[in-house]
PDB file of N, CA and C in Angstrom:
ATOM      1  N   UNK A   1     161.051   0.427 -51.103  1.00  0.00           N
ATOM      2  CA  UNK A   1     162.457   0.611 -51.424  1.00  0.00           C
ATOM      3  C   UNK A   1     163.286  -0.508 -50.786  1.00  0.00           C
ATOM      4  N   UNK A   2     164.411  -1.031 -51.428  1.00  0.00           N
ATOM      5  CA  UNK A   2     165.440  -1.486 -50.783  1.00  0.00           C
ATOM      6  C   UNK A   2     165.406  -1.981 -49.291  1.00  0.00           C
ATOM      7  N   UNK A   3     165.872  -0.453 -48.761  1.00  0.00           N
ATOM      8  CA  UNK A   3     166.201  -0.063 -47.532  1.00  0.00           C
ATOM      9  C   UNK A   3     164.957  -0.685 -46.368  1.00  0.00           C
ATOM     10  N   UNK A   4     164.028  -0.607 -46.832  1.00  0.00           N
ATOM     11  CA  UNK A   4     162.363  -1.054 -46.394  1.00  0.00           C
ATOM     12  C   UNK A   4     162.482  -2.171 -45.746  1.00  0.00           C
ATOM     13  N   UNK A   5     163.069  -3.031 -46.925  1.00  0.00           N
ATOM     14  CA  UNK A   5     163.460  -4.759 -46.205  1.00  0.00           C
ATOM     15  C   UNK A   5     163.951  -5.069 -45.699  1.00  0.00           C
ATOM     16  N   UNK A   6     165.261  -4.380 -45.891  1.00  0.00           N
ATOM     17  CA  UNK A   6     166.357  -4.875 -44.707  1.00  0.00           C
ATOM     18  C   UNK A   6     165.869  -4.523 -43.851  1.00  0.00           C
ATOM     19  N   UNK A   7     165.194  -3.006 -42.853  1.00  0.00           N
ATOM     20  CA  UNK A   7     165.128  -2.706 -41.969  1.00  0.00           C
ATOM     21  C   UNK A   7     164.156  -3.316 -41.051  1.00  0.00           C
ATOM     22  N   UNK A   8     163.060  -4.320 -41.924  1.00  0.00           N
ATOM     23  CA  UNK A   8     161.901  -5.186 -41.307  1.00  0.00           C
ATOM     24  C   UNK A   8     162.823  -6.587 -41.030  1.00  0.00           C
ATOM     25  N   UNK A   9     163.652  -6.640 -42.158  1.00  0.00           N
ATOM     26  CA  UNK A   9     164.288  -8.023 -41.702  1.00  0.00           C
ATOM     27  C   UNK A   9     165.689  -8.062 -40.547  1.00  0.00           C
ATOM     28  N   UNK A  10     166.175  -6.809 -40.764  1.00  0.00           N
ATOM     29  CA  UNK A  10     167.037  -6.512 -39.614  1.00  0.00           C
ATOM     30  C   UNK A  10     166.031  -6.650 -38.135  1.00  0.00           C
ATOM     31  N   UNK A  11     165.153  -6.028 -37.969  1.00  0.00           N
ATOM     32  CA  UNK A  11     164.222  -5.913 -36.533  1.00  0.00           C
ATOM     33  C   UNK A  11     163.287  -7.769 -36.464  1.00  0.00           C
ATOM     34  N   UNK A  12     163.116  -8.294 -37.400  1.00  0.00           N
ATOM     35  CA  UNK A  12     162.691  -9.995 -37.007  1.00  0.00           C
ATOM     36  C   UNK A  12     163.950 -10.669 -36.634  1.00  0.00           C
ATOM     37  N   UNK A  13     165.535 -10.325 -37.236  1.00  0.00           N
ATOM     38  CA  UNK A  13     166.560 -11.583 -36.945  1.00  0.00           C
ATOM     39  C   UNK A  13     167.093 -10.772 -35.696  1.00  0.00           C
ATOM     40  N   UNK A  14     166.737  -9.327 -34.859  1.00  0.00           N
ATOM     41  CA  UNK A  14     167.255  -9.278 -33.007  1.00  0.00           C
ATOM     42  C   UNK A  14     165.805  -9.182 -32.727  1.00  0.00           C
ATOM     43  N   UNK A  15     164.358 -10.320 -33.280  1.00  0.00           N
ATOM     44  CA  UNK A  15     164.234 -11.006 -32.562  1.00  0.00           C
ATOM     45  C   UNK A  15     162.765  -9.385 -31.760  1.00  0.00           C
ATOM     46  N   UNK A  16     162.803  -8.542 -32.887  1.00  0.00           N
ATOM     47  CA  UNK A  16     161.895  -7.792 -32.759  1.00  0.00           C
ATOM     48  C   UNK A  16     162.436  -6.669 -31.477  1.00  0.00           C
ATOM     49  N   UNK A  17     163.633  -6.357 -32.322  1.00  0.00           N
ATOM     50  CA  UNK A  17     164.322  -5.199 -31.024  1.00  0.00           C
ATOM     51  C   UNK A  17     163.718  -4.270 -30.962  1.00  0.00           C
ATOM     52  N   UNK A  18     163.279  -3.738 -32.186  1.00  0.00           N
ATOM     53  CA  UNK A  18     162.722  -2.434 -32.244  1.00  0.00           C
ATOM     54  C   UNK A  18     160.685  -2.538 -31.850  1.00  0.00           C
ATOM     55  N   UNK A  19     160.422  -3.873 -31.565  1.00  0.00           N
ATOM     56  CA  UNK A  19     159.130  -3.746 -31.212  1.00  0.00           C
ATOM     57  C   UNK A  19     158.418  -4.310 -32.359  1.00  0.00           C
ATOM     58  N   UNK A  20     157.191  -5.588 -31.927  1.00  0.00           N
ATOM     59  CA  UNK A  20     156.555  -5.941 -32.952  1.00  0.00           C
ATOM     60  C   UNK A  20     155.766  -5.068 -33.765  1.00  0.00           C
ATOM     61  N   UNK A  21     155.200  -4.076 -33.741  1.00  0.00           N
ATOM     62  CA  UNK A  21     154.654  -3.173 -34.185  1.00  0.00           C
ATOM     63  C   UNK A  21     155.458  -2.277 -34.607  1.00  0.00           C
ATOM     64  N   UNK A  22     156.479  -2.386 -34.772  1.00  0.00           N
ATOM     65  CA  UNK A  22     157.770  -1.225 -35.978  1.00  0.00           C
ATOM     66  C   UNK A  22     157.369  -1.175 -37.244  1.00  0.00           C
ATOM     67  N   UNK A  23     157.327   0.000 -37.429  1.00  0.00           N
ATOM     68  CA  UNK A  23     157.027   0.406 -39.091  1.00  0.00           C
ATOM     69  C   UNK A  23     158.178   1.081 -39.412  1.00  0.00           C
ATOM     70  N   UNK A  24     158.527   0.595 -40.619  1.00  0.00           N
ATOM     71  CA  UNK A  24     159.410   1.849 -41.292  1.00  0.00           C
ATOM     72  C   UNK A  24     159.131   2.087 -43.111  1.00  0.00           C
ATOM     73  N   UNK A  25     159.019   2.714 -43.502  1.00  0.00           N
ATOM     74  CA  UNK A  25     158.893   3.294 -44.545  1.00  0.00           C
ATOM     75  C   UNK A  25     159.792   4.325 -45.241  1.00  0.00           C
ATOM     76  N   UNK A  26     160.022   4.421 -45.965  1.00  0.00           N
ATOM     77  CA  UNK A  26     160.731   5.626 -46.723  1.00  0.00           C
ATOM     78  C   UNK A  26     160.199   6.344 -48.505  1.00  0.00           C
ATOM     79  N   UNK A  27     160.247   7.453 -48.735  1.00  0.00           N
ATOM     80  CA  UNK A  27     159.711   7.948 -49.689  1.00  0.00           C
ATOM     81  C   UNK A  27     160.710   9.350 -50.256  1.00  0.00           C
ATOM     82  N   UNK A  28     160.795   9.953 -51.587  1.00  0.00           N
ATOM     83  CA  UNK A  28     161.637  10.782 -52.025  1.00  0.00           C
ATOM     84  C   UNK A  28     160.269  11.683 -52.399  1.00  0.00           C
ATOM     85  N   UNK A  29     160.401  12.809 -52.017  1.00  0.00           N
ATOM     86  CA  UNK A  29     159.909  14.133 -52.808  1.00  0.00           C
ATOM     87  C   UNK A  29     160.520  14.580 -53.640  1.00  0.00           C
ATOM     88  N   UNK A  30     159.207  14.890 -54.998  1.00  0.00           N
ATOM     89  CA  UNK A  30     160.140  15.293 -56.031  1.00  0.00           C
ATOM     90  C   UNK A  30     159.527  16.709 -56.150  1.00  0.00           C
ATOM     91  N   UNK A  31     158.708  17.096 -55.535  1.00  0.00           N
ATOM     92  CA  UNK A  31     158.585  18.772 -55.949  1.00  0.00           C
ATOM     93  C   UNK A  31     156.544  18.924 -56.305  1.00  0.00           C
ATOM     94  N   UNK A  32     155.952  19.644 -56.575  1.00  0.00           N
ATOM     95  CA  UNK A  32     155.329  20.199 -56.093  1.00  0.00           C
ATOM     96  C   UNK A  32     154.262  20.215 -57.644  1.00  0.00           C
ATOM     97  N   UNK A  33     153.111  20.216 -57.977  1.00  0.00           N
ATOM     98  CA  UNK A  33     152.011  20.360 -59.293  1.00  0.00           C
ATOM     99  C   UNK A  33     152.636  19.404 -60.164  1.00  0.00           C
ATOM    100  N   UNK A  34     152.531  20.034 -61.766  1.00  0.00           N
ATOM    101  CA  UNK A  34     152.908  18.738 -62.624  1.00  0.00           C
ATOM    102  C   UNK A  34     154.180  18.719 -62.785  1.00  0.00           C
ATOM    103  N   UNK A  35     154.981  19.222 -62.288  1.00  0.00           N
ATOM    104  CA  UNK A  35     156.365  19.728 -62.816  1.00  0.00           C
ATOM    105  C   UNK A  35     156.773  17.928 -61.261  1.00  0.00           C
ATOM    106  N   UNK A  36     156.115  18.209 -60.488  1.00  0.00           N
ATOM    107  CA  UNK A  36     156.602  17.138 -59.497  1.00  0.00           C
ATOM    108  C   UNK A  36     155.901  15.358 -59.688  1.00  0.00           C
ATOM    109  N   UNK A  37     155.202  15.587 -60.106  1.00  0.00           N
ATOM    110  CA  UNK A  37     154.193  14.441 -60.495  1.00  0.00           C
ATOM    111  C   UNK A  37     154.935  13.989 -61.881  1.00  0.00           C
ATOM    112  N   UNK A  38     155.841  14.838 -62.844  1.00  0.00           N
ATOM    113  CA  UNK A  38     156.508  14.208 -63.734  1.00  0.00           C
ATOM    114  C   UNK A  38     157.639  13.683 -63.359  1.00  0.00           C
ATOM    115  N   UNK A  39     158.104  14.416 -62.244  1.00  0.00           N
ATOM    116  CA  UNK A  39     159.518  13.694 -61.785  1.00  0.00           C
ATOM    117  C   UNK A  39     158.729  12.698 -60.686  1.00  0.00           C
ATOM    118  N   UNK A  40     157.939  12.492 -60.451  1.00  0.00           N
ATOM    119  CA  UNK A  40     157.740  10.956 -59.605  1.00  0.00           C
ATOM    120  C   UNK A  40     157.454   9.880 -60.459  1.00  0.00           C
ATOM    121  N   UNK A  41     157.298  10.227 -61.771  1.00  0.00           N
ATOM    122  CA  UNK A  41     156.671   9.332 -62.432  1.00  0.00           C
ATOM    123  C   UNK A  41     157.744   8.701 -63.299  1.00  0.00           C
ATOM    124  N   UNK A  42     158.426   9.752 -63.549  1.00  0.00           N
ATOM    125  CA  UNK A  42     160.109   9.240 -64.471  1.00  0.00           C
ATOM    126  C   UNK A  42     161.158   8.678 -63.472  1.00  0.00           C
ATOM    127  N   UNK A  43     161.118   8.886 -61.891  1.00  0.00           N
ATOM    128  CA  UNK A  43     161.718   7.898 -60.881  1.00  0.00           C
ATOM    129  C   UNK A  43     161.388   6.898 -60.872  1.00  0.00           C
ATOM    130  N   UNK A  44     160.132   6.790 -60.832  1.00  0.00           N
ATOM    131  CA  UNK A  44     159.033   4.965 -60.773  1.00  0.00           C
ATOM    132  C   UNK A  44     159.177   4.279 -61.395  1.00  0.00           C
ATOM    133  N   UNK A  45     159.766   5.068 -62.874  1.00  0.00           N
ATOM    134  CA  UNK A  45     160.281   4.158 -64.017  1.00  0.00           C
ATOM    135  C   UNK A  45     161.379   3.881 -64.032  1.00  0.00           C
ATOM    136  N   UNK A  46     162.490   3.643 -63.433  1.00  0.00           N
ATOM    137  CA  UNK A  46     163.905   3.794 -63.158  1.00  0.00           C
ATOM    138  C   UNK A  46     164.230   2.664 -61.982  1.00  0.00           C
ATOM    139  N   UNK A  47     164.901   1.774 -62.839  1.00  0.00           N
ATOM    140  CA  UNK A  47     165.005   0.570 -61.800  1.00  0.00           C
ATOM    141  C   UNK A  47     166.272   0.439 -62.278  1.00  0.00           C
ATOM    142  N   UNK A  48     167.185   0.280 -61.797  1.00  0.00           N
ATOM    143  CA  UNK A  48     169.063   0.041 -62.359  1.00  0.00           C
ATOM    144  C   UNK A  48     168.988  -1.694 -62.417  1.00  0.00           C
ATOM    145  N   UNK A  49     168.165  -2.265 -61.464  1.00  0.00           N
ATOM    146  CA  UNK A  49     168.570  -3.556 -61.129  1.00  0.00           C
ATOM    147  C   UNK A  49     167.784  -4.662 -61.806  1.00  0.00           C
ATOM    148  N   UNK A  50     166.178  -3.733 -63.010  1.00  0.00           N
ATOM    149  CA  UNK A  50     165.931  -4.554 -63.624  1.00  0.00           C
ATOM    150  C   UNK A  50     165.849  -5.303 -64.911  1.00  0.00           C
ATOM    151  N   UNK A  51     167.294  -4.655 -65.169  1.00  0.00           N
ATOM    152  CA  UNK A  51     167.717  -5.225 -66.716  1.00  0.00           C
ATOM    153  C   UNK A  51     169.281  -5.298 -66.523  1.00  0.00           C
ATOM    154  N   UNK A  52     169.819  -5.794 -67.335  1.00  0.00           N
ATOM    155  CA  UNK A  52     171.344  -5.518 -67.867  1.00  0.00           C
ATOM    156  C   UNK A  52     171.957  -4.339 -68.358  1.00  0.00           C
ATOM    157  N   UNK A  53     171.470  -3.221 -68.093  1.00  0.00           N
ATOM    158  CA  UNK A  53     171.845  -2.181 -68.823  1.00  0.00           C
ATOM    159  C   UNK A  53     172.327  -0.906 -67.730  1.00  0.00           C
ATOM    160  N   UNK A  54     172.304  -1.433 -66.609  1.00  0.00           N
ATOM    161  CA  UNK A  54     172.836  -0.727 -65.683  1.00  0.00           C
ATOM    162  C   UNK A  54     174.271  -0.526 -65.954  1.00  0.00           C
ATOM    163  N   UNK A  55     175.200   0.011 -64.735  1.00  0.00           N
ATOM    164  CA  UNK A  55     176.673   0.584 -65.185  1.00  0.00           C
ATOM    165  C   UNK A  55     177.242  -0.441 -64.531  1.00  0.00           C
ATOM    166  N   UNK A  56     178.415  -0.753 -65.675  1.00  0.00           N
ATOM    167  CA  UNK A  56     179.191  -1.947 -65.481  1.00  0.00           C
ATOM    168  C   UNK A  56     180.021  -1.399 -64.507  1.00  0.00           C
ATOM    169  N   UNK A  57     181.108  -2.794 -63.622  1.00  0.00           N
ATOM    170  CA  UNK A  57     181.732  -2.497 -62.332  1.00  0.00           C
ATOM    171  C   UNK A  57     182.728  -1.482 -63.577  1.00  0.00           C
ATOM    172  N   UNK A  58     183.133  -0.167 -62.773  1.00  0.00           N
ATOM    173  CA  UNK A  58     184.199   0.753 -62.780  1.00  0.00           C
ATOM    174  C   UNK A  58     183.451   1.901 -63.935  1.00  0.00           C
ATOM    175  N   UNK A  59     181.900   2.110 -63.970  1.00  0.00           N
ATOM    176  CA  UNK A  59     181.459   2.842 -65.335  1.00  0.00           C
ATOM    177  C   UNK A  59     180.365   3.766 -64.211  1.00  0.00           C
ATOM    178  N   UNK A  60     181.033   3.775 -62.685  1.00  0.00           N
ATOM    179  CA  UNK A  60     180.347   4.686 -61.709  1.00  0.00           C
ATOM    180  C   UNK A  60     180.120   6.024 -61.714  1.00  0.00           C
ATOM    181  N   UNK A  61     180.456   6.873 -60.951  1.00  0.00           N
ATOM    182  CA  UNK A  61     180.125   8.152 -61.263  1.00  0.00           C
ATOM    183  C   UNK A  61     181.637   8.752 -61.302  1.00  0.00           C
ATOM    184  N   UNK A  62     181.966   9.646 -61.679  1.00  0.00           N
ATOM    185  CA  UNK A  62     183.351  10.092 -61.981  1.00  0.00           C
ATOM    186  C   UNK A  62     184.032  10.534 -60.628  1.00  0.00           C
ATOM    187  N   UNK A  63     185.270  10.893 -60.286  1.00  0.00           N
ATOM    188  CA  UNK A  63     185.362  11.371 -58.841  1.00  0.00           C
ATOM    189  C   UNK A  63     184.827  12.702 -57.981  1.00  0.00           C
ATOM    190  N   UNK A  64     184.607  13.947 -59.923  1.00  0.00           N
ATOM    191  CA  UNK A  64     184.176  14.651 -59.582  1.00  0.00           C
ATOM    192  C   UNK A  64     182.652  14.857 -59.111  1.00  0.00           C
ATOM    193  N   UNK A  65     182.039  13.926 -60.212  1.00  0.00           N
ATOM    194  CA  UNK A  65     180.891  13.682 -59.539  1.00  0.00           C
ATOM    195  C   UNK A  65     180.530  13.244 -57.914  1.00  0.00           C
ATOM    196  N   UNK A  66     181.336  12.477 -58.055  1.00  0.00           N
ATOM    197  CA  UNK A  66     181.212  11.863 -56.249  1.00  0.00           C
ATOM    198  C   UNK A  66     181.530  13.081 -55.278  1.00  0.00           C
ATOM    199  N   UNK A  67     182.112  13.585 -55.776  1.00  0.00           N
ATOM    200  CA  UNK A  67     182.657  14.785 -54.633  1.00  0.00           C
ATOM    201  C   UNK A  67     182.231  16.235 -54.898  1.00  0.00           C
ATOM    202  N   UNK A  68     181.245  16.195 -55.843  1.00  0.00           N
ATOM    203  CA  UNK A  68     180.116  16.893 -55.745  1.00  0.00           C
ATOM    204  C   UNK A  68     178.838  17.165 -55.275  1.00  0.00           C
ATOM    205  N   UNK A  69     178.364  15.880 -55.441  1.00  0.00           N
ATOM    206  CA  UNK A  69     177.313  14.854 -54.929  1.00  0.00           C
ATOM    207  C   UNK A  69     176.662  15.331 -53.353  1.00  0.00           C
ATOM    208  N   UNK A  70     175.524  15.637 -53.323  1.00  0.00           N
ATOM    209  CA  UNK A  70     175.030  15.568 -51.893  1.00  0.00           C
ATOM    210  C   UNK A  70     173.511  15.478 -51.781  1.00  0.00           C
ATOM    211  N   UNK A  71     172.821  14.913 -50.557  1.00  0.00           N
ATOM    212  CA  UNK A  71     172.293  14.425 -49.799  1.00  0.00           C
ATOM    213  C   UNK A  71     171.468  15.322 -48.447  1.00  0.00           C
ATOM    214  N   UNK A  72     170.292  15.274 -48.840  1.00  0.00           N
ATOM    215  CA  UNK A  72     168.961  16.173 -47.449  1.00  0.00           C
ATOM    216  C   UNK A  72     168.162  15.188 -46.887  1.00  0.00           C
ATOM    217  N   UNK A  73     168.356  14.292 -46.132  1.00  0.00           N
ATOM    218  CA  UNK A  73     167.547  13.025 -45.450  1.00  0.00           C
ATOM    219  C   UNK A  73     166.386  13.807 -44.255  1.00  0.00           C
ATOM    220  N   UNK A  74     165.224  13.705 -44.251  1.00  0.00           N
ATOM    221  CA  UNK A  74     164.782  13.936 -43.204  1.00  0.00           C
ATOM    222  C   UNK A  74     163.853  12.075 -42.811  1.00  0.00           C
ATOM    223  N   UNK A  75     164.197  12.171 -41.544  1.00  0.00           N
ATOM    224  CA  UNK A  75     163.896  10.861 -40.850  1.00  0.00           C
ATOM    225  C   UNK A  75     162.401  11.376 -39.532  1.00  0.00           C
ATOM    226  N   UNK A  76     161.664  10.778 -39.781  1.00  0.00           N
ATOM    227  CA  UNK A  76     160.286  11.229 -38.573  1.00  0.00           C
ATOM    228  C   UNK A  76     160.007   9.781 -38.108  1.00  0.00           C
ATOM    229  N   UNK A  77     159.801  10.082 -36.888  1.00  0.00           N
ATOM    230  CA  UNK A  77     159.849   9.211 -35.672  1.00  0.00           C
ATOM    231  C   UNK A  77     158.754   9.164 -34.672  1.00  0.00           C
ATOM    232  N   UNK A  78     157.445   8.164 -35.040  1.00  0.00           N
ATOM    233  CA  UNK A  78     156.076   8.550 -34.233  1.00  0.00           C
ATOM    234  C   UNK A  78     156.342   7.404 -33.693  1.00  0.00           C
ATOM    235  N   UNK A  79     156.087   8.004 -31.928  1.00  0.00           N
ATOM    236  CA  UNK A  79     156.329   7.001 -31.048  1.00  0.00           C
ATOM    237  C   UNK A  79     154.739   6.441 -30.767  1.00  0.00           C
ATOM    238  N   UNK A  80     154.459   5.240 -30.092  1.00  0.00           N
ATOM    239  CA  UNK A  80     153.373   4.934 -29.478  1.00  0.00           C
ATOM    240  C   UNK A  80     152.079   5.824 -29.085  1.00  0.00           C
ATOM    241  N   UNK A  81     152.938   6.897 -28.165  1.00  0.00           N
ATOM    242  CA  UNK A  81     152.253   7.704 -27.359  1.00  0.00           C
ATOM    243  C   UNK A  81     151.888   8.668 -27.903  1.00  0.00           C
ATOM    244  N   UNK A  82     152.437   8.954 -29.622  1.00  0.00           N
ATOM    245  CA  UNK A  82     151.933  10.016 -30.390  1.00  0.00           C
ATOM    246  C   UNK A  82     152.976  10.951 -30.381  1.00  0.00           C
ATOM    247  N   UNK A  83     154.277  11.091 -29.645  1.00  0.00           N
ATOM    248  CA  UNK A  83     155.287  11.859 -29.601  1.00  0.00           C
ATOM    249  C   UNK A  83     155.925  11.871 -31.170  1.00  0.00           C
ATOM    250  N   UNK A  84     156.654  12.831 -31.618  1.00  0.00           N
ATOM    251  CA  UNK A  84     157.596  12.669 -33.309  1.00  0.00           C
ATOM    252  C   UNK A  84     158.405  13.431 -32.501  1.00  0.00           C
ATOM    253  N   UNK A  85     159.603  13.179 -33.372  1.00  0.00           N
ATOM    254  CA  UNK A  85     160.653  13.097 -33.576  1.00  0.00           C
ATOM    255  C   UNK A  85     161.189  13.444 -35.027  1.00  0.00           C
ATOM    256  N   UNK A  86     162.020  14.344 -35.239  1.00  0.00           N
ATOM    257  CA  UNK A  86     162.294  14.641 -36.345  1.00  0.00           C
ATOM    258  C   UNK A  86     164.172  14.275 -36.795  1.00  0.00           C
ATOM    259  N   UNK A  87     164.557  14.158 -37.377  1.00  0.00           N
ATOM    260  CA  UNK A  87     166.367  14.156 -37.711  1.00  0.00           C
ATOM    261  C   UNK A  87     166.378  14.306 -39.207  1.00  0.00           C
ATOM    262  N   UNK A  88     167.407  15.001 -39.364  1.00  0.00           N
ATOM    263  CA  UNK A  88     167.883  15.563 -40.306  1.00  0.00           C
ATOM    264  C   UNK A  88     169.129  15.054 -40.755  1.00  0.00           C
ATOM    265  N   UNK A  89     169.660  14.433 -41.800  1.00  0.00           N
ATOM    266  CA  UNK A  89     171.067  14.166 -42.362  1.00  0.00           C
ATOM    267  C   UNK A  89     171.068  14.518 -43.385  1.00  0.00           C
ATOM    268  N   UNK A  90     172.253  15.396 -43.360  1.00  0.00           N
ATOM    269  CA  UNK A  90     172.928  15.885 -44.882  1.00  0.00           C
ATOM    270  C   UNK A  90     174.232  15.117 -45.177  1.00  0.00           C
ATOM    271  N   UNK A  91     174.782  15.224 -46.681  1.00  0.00           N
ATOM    272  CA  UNK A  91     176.190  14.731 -46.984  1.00  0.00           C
ATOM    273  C   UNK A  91     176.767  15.460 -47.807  1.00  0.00           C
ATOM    274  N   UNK A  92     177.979  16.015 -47.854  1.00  0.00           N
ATOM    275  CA  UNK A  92     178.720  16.580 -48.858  1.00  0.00           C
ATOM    276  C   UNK A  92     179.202  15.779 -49.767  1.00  0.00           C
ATOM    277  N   UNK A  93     178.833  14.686 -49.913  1.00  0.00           N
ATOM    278  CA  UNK A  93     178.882  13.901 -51.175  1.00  0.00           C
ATOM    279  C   UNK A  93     178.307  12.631 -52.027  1.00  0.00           C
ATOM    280  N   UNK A  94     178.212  12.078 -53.123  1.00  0.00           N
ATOM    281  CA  UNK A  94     177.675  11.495 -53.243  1.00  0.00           C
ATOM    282  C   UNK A  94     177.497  10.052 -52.160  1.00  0.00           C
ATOM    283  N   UNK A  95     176.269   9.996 -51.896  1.00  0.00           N
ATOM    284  CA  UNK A  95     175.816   8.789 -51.020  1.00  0.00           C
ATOM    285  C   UNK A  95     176.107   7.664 -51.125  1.00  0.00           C
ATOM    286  N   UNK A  96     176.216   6.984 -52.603  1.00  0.00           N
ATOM    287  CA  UNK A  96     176.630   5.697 -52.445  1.00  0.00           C
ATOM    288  C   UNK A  96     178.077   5.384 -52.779  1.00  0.00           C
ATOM    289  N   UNK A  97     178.839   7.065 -52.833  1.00  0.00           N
ATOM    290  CA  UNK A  97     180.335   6.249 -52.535  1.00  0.00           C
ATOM    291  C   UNK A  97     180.735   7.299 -51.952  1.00  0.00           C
ATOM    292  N   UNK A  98     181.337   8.673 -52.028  1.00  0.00           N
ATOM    293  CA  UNK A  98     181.957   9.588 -51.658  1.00  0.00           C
ATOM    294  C   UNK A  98     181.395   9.260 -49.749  1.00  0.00           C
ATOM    295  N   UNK A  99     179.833   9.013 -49.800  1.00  0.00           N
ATOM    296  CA  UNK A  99     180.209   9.104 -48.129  1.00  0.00           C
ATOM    297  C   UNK A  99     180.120   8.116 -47.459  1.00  0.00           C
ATOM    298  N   UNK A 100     179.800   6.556 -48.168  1.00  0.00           N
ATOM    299  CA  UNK A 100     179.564   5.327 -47.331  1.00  0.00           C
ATOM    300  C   UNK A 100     180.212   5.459 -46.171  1.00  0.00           C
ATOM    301  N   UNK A 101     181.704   5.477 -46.599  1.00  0.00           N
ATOM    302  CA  UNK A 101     182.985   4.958 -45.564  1.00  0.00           C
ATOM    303  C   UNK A 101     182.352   5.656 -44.016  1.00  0.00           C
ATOM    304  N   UNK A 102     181.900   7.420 -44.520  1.00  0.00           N
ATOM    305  CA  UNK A 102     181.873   8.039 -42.983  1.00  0.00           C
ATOM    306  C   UNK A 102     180.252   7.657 -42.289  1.00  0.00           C
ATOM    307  N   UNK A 103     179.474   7.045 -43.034  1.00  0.00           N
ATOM    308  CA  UNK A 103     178.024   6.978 -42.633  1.00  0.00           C
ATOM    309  C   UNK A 103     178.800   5.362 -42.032  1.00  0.00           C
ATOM    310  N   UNK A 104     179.358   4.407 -42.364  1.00  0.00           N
ATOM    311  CA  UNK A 104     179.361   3.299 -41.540  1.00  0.00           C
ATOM    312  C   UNK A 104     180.632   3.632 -40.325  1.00  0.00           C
ATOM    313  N   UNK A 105     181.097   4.739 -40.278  1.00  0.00           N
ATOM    314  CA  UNK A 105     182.314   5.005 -38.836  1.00  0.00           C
ATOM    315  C   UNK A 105     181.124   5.791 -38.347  1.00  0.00           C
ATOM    316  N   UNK A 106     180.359   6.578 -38.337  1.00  0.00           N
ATOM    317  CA  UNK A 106     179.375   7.080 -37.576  1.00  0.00           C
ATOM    318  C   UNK A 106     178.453   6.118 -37.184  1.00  0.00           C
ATOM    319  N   UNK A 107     177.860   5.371 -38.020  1.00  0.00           N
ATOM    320  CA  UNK A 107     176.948   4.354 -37.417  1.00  0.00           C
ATOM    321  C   UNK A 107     177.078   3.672 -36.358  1.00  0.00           C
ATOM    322  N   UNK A 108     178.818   3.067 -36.471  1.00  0.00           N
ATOM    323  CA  UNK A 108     179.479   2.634 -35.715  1.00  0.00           C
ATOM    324  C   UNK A 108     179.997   3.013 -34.327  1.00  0.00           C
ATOM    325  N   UNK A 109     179.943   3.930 -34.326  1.00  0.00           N
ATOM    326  CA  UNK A 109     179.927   5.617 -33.109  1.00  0.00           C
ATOM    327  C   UNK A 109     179.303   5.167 -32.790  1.00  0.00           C
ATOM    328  N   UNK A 110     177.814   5.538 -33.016  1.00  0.00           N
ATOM    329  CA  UNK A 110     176.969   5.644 -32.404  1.00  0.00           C
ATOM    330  C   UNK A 110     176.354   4.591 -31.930  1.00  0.00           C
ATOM    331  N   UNK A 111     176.075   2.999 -32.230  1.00  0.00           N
ATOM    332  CA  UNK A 111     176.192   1.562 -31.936  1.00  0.00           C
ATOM    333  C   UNK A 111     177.213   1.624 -30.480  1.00  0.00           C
ATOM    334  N   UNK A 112     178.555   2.087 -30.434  1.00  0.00           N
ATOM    335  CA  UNK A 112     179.113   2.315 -29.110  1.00  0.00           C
ATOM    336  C   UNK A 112     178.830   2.806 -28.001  1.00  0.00           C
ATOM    337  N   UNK A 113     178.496   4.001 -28.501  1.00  0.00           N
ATOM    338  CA  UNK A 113     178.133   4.627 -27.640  1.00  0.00           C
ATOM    339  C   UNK A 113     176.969   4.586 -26.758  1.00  0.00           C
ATOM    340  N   UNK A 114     175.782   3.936 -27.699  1.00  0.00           N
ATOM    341  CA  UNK A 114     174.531   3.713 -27.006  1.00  0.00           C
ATOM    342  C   UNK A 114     173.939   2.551 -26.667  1.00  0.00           C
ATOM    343  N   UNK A 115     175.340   1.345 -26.587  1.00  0.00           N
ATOM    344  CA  UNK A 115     175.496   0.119 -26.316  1.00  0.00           C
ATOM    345  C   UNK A 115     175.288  -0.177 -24.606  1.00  0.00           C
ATOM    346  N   UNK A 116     174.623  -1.230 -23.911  1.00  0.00           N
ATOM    347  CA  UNK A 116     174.590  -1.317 -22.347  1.00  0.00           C
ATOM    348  C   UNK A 116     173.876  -0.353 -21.942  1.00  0.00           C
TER     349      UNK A 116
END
């Protein structure tokens, strides 16, 4: 995914903050026998970015949509020593607009706070 690269290329340009041996990965569950194996297979096929036929600027999701829209992230965290770690993020709205604004003032929080 996306997100995959930046996060390998974010951890080589500080220079391997997170440790040469950082993995990160990410994956979507779609559900469970063939009923889930059809929805992984009709995601796989779904690329917005590899044709022209994606949604032109302002042909996004409607407002109601956006503010309908939500989000179940679970994040797992295996340390060295074999320890996990689990986190959980939810959103009450759609992810790539209704909640950017508050996921980058939280990010940002939290960058402060756990700065020095």
């Amino acid at each position: 995914a996306i997100n995959t690269k930046n996060v390998h290329r974010t951890n080589f340009l500080l220079d391997h903050r997170y440790g040469k041996d950082f993995v990160y990965d990410e994956m979507m569950v779609a559900g469970l026998g063939e009923m889930g194996k059809a929805a992984a297979d009709a995601i796989a096929k779904l690329n917005p970015l590899a044709s022209d036929k994606g949604p032109k600027p302002g042909e996004g999701p409607s407002k109601d949509e956006r503010d309908s829209g939500h989000y179940d992230l679970l994040f797992v965290g295996l340390m060295p020593d074999g320890a996990r770690f689990d986190a959980v993020v939810t959103g009450d709205r759609d992810p790539g607009y209704g909640s950017t604004s508050k996921m980058i003032a939280e990010t940002a929080r939290c960058m402060l706070e756990t700065e020095g």
